[in-house]
Protein backbone atom coordinates (compact mmCIF):
# COMPACT_ATOMS: atom_id res chain seq x y z
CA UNK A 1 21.69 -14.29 25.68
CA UNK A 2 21.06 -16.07 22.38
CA UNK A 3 16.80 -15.67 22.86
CA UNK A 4 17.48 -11.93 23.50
CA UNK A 5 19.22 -11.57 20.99
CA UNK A 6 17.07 -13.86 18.38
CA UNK A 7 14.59 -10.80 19.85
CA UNK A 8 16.53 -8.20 19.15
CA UNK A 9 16.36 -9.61 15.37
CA UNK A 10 12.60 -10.17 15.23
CA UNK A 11 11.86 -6.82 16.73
CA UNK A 12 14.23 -5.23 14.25
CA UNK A 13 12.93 -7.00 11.09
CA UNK A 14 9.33 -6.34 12.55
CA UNK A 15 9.77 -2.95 12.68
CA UNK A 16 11.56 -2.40 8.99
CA UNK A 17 8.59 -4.43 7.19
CA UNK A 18 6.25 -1.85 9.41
CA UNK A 19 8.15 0.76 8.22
CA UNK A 20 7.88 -0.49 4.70
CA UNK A 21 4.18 -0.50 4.74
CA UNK A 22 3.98 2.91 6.36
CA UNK A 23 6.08 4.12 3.40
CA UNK A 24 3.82 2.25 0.83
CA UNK A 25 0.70 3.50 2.46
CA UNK A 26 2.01 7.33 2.31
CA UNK A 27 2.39 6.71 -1.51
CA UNK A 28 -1.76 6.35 -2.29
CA UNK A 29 -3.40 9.13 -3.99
CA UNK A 30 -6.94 9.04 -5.78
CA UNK A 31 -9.06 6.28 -5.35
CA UNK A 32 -5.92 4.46 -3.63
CA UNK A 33 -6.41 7.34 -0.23
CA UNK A 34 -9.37 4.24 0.73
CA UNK A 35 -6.93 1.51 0.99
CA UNK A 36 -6.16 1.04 4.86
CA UNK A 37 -3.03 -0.76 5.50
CA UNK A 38 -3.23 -2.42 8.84
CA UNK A 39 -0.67 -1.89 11.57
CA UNK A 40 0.23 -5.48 11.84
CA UNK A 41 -0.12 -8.36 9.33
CA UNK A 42 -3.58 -10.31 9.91
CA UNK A 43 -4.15 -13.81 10.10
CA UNK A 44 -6.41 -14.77 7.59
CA UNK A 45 -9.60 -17.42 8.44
CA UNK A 46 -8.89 -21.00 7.24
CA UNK A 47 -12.15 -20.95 5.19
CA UNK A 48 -12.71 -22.46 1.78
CA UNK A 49 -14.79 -21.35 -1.12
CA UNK A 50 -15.70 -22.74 -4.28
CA UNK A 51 -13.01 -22.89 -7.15
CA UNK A 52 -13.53 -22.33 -10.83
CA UNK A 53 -13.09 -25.57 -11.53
CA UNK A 54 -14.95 -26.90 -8.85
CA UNK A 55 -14.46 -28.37 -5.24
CA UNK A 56 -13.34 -26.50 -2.26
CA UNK A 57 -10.48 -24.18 -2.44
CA UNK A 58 -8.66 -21.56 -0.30
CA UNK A 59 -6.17 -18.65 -0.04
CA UNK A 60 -3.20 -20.88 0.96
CA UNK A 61 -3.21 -21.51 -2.91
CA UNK A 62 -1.43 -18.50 -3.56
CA UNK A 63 1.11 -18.45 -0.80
CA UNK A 64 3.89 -16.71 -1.69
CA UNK A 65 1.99 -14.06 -4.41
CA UNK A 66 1.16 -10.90 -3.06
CA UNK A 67 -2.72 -11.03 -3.42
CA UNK A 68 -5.36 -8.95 -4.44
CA UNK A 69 -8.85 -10.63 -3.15
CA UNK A 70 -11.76 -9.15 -4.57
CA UNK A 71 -15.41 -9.88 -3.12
CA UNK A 72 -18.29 -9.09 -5.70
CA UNK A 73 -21.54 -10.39 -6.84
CA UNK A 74 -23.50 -9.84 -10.56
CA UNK A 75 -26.10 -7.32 -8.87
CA UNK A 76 -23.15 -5.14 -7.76
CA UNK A 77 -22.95 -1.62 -10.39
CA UNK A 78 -19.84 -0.60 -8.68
CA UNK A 79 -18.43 -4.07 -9.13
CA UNK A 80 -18.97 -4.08 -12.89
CA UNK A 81 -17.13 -0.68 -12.90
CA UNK A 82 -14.36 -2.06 -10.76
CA UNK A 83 -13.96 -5.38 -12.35
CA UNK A 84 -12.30 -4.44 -16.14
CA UNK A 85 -9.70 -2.27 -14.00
CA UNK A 86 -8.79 -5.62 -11.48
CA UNK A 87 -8.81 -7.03 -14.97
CA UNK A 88 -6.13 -4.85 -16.51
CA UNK A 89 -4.17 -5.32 -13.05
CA UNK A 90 -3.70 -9.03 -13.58
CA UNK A 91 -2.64 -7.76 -16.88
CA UNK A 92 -0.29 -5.50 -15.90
CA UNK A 93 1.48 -7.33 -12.79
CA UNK A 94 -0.29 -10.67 -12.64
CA UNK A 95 2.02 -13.70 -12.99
CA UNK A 96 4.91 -15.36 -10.28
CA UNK A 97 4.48 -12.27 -7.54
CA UNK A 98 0.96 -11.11 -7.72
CA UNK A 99 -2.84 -12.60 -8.33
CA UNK A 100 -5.63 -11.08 -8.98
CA UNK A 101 -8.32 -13.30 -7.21
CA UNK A 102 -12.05 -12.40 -7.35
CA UNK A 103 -14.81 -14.50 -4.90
CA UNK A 104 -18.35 -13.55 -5.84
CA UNK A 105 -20.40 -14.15 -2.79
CA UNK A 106 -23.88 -14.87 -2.26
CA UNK A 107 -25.97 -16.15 -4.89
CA UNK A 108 -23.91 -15.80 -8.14
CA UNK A 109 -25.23 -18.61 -10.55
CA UNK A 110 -22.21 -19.94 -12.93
CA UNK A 111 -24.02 -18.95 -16.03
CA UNK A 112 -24.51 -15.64 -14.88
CA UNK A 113 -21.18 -14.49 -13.23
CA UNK A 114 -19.61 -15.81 -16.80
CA UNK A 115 -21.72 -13.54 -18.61
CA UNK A 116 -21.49 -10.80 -16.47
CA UNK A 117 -17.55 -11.20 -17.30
CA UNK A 118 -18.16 -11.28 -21.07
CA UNK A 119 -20.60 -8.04 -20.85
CA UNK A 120 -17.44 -6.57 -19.67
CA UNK A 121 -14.89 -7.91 -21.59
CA UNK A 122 -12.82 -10.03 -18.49
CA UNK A 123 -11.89 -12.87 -19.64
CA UNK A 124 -8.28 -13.25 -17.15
CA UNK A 125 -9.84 -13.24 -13.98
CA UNK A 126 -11.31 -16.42 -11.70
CA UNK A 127 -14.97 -16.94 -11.26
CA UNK A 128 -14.67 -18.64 -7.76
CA UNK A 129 -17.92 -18.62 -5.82
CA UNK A 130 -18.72 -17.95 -2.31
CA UNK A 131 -22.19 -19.00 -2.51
CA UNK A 132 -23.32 -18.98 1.87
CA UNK A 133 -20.90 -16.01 2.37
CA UNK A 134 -19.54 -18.04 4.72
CA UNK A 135 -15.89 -16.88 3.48
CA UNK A 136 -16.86 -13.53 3.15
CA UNK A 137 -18.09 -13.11 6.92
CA UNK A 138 -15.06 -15.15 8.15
CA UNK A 139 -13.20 -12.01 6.43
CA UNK A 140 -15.45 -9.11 7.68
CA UNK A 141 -16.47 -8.36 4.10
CA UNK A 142 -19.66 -6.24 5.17
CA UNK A 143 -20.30 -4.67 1.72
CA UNK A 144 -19.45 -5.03 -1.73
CA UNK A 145 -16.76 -4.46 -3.47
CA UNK A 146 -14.09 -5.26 -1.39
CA UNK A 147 -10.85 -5.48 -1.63
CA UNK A 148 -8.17 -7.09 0.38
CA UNK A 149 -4.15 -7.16 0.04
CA UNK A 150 -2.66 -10.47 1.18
CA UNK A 151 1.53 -10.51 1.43
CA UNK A 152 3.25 -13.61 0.39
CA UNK A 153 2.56 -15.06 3.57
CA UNK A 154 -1.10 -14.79 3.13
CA UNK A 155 -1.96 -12.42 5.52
CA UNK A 156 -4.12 -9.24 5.66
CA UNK A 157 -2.22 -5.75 5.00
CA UNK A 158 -4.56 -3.49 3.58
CA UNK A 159 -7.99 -3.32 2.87
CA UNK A 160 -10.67 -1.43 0.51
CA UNK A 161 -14.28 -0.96 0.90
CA UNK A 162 -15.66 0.62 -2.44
CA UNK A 163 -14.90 0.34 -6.11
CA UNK A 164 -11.44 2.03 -7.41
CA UNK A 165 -9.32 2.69 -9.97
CA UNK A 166 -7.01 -0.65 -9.87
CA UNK A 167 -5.16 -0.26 -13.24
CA UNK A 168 -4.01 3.53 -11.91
CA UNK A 169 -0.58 4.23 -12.21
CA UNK A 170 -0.83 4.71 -8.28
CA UNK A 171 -2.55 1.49 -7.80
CA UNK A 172 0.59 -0.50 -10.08
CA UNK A 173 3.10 1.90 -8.32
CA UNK A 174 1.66 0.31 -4.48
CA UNK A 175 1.25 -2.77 -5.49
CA UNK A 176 4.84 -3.20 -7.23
CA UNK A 177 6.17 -1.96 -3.74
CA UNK A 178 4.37 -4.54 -2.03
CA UNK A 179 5.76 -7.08 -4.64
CA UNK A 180 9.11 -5.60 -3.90
């Protein structure tokens, strides 16, 4: 009786936070109509990338922010678009419930992924490398920009393919749901 109804529970709180995404997802307009939220949370791979600061790092480092992974590389135009608006994002909601993290993959030199963020003015953002796309393949990233939501838990909700308008009212009005 007590595993049916520990069930009963899990089922129940399963279907409200499925119901809360479904909600969230009916709220995107613009640029926001290409964000897919998944069904069901996804795991996300155990792979490590290269931190700022150097040695391997990976997405368990922000467990328990609601994240906003962004895959890019210097050559990308609709990444240099996209970038100041992730920018004014981490700006706007950045802190204890949501980060703003950005992996350039492929062949991003240092020196050249820091001044493609002063050419545009970001100076808030991380400039963690993904230099084999080893990360990005484990993720499914098959062009660039992308975009993936992570809950607090650190799995997949939602994903983008294509630049948008992150600092959008709609795009703070989603994401402050998700934070909720």
């Amino acid at each position: 009786m007590r595993k049916l109804l520990g069930f009963a529970l899990y089922m129940a709180l399963a279907g409200a936070a499925n119901a809360d995404l479904s909600a969230i997802a009916d709220m995107r307009e613009g640029d926001m109509r290409k964000l897919r939220f998944h069904s069901e949370a996804q795991t996300v791979p155990d792979h490590s990338f290269l931190a700022e600061q150097g040695g391997d790092m990976d997405m368990s480092a922000y467990k328990g922010k609601v994240v906003v992974l962004n895959f890019w590389a210097t050559w990308c135009a609709p990444c240099r678009h996209e970038m100041p608006q992730l920018s004014q994002l981490q700006s706007d909601l950045g802190g204890d419930d949501l980060a703003v993290v950005t992996v350039a993959t492929g062949r991003n030199e240092p020196a050249a992924m820091q001044l493609f963020f002063d050419e545009i003015g970001v100076e808030n953002l991380p400039l963690h490398r993904d230099p084999r796309q080893s990360f990005a393949r484990a993720m499914g990233v098959l062009g660039l920009p992308a975009t993936i939501i992570l809950n607090r838990e650190g799995e997949e909700i939602a994903r983008m393919q294509g630049d948008a308008n992150w600092a959008s009212e709609n795009a703070k009005e989603i994401l402050s749901a998700l934070i909720d």
